[in-house]
Protein backbone atom coordinates (compact mmCIF):
# COMPACT_ATOMS: atom_id res chain seq x y z
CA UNK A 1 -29.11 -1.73 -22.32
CA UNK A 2 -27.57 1.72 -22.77
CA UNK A 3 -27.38 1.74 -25.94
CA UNK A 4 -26.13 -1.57 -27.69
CA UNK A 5 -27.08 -1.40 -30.87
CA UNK A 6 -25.40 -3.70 -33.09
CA UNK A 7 -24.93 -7.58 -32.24
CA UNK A 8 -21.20 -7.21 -32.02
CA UNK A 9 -21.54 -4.09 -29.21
CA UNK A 10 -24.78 -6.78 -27.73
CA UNK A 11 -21.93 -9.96 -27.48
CA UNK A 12 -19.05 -7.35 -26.27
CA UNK A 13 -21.66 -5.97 -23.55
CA UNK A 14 -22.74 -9.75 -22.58
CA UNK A 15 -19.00 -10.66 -22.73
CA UNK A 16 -18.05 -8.13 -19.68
CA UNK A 17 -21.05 -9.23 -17.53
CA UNK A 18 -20.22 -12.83 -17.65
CA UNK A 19 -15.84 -11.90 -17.17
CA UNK A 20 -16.84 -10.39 -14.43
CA UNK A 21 -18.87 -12.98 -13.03
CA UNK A 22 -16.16 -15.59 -13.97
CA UNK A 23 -14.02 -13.02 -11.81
CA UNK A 24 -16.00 -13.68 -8.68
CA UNK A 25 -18.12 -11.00 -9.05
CA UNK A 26 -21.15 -11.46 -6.89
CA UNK A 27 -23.80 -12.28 -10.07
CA UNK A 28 -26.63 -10.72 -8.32
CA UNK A 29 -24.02 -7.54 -8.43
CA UNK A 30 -23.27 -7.85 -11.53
CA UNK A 31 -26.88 -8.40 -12.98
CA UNK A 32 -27.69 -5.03 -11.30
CA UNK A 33 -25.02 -2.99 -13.35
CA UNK A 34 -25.78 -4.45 -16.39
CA UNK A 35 -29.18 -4.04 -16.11
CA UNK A 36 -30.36 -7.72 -16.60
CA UNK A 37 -31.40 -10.59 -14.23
CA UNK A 38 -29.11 -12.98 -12.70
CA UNK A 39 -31.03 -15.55 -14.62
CA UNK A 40 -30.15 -14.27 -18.23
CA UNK A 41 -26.52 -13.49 -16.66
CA UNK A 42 -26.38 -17.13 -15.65
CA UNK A 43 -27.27 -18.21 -18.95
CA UNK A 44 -24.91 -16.45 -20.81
CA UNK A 45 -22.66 -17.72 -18.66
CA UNK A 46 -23.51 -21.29 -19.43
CA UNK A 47 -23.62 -20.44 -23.22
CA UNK A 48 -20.14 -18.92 -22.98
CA UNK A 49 -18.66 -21.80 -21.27
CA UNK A 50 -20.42 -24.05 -23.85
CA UNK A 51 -19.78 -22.00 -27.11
CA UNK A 52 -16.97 -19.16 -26.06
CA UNK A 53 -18.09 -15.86 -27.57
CA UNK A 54 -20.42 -17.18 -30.46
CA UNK A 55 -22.54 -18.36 -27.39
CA UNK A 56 -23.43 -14.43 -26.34
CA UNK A 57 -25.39 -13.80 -29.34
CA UNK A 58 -28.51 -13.53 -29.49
CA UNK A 59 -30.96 -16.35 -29.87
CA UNK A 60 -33.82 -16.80 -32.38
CA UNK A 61 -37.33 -17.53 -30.18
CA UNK A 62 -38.96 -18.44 -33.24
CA UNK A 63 -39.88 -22.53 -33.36
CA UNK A 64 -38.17 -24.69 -35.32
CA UNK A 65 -41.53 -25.82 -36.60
CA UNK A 66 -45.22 -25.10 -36.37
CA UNK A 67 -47.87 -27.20 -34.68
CA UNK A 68 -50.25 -25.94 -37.54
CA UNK A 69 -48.07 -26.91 -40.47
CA UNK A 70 -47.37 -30.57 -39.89
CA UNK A 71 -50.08 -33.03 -41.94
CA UNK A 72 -51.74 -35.62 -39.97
CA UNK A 73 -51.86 -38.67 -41.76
């Protein structure tokens, strides 16, 4: 991502891909400059819509709980 590499400069980064989308930027277009897919740009754009700029950060992948660790009874 040419060089983001602090979560502020990562939301800042997301924040111009999506304004520029929400411009009526072409998204494919825009995916290309920023180096991403139109499918994460998309969903940034749905987070942002959702959640404003707290909604470009970045997401945890990790479950919210393990298959392993529940007791079956």
């Amino acid at each position: 991502m040419g060089g983001v590499v602090d979560q502020q400069g990562l939301v800042e980064y997301r924040y111009r891909a999506v304004c520029e989308v929400l411009g009526g930027s072409p998204i494919g277009e825009v995916a290309l400059r920023y180096g991403t897919t139109r499918q994460s740009l998309d969903s940034w754009r749905a987070r942002f819509k959702q959640e404003g700029m707290d909604g470009l950060a970045d997401r945890s992948r990790r479950p919210h709980s393990s298959p392993s660790m529940h007791v079956v009874r």
